[in-house]
Protein backbone atom coordinates (compact mmCIF):
# COMPACT_ATOMS: atom_id res chain seq x y z
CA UNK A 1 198.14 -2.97 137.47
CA UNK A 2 195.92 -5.55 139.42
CA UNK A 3 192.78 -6.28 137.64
CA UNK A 4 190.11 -8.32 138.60
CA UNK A 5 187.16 -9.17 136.14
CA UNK A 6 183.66 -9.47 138.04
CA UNK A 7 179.95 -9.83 136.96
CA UNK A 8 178.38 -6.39 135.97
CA UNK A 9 175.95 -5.20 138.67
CA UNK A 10 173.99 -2.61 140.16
CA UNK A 11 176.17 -1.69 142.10
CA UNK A 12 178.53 -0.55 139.75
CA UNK A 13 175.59 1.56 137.86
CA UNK A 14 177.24 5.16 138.77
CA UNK A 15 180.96 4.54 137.03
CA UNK A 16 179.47 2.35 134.49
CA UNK A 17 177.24 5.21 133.44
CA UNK A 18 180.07 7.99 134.21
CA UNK A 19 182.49 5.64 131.45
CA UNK A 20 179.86 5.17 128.76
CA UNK A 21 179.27 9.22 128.73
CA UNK A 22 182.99 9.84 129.34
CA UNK A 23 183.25 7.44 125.68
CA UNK A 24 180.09 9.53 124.35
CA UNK A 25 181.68 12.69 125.47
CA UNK A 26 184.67 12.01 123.51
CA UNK A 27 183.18 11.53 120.14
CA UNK A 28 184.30 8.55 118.33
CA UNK A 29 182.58 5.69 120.50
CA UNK A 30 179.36 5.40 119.70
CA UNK A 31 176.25 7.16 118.10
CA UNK A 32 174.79 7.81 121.13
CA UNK A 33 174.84 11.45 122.88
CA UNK A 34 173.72 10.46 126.45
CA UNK A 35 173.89 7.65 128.65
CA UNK A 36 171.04 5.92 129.34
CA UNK A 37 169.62 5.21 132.60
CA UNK A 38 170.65 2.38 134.55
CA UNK A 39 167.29 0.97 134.46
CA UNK A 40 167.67 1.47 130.44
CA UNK A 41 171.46 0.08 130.40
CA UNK A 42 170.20 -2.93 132.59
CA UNK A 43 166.84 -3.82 130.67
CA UNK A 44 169.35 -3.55 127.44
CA UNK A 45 172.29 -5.95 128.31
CA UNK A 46 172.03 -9.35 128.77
CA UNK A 47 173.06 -9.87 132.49
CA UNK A 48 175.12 -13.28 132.08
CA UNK A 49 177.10 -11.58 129.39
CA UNK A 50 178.13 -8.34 131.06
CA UNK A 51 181.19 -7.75 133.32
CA UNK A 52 183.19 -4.78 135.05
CA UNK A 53 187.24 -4.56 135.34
CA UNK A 54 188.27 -3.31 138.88
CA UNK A 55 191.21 -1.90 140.40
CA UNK A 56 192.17 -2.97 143.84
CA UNK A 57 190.39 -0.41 145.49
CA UNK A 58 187.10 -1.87 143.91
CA UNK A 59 186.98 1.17 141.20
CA UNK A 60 185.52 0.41 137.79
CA UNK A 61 188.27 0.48 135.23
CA UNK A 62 186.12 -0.41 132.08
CA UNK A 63 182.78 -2.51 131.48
CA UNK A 64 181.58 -4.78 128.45
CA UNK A 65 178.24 -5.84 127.75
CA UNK A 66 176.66 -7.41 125.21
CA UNK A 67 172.71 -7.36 123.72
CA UNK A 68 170.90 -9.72 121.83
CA UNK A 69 171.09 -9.20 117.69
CA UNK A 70 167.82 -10.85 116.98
CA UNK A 71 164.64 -12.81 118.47
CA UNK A 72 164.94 -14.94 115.52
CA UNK A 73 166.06 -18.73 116.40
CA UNK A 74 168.34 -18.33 113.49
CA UNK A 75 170.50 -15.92 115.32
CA UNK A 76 170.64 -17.33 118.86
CA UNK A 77 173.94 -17.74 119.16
CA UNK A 78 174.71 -14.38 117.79
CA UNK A 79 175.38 -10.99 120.42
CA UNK A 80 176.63 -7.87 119.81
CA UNK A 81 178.96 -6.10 122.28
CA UNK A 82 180.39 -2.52 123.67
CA UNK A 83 182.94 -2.26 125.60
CA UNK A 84 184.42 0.98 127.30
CA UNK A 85 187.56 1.65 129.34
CA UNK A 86 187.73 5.01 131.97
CA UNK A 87 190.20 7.39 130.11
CA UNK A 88 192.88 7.27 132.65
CA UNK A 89 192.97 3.55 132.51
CA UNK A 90 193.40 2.30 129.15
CA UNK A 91 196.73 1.34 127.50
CA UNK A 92 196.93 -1.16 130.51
CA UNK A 93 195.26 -4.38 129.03
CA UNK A 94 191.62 -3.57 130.32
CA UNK A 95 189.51 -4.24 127.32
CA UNK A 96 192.00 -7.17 126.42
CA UNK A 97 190.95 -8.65 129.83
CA UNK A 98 187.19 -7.50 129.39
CA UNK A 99 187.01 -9.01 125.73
CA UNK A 100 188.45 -12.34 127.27
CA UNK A 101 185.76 -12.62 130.08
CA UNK A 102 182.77 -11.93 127.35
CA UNK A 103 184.63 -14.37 124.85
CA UNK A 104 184.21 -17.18 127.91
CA UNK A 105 181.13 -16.46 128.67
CA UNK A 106 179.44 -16.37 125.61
CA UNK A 107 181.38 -19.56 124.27
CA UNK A 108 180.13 -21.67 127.49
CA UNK A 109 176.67 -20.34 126.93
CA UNK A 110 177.09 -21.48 122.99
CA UNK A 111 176.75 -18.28 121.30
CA UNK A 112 179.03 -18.97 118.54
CA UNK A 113 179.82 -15.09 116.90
CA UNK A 114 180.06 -11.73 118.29
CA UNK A 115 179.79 -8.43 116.83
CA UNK A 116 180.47 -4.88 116.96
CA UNK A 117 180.58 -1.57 115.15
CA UNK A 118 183.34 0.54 115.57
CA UNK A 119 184.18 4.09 113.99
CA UNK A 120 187.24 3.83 111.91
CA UNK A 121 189.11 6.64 114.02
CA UNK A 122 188.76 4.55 117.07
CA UNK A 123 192.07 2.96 116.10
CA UNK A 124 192.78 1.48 119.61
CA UNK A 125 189.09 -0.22 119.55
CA UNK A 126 189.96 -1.79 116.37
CA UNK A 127 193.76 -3.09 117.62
CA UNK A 128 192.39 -4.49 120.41
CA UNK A 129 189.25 -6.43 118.91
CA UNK A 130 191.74 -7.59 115.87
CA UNK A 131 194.00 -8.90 118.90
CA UNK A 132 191.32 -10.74 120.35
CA UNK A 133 190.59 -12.74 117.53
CA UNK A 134 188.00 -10.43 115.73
CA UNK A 135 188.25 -9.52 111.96
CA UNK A 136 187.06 -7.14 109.92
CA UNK A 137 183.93 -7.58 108.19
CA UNK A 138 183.54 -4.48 106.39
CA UNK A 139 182.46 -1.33 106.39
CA UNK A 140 178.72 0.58 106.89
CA UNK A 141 179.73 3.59 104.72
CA UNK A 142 178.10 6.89 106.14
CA UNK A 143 175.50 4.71 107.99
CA UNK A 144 174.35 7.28 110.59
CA UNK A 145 174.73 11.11 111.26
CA UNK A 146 176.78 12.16 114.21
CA UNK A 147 176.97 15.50 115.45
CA UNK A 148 176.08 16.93 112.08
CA UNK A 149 178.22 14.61 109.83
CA UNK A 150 177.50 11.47 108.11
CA UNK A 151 180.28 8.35 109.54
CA UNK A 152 181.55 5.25 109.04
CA UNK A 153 180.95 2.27 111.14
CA UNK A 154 183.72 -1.03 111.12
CA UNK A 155 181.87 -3.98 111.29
CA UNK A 156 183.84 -6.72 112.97
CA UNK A 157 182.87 -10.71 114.57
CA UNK A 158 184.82 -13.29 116.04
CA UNK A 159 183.63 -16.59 115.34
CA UNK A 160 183.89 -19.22 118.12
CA UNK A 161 186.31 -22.01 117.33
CA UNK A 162 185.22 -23.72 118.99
CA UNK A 163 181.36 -23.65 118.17
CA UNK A 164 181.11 -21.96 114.45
């Protein structure tokens, strides 16, 4: 499958949106029940850190974005990110790709960790993050009610080599 990694935009607002819910939809990607609105996803993400995986057609495949942790100096160099693959595309190396891309940028721009909470049952989340260098912090034991039930959330970083 050809991939190519580009800068998230506007323009790619509609199957951005359409991923996140299909994630939401399927229960074990995030707290969140809805999508937000683009104007809400794009006020939320930092806009040098955010990218889209397309097909050769020029269809979204999967996005990643990441969002500040903290105004405090003390955590500059610290993000935290979500990233989301369309169903019928993963298995192919999208977030692998995805991860890389964020992992470039955020290294040039010297943020030196970055973070994420996964649900343990999203074992293919966790694979992937553990292949791209992320480890397992611990975990946030019933943290936040979801549909009715208390969960689990994995924290993981990946500490720059280079600049941590």
């Amino acid at each position: 499958m050809s991939i190519t990694i580009t800068a998230l935009t506007g323009a790619h607002a509609d199957e951005v949106l359409a991923i996140y819910q299909a994630g939401i939809d399927e229960g074990n990607a995030t707290f969140e029940t809805t999508a937000p609105t683009w104007a809400q996803f794009d006020a939320a993400k930092l806009p040098e850190h955010r990218f889209a995986a397309l097909d050769v057609d020029g269809k979204v495949l999967g996005w990643i974005a990441a969002t500040k942790v903290s105004d405090r100096c003390a955590y500059a160099g610290v993000v935290e990110h979500s990233v989301y693959v369309h169903p019928a595309a993963r298995g192919r190396g999208v977030a692998g790709r995805l991860l890389a891309a964020l992992i470039a940028s955020t290294e040039t721009a010297g943020i030196w960790t970055i973070q994420s909470g996964i649900f343990p049952e999203n074992a293919a989340s966790l694979a992937v993050h553990a292949k791209a260098g992320f480890r397992v912090i611990g975990t946030r034991e019933r943290i936040g009610r979801h549909h009715g039930a208390w969960r689990d959330v994995v924290l993981l970083e990946r500490r720059s080599p280079v600049l941590g």
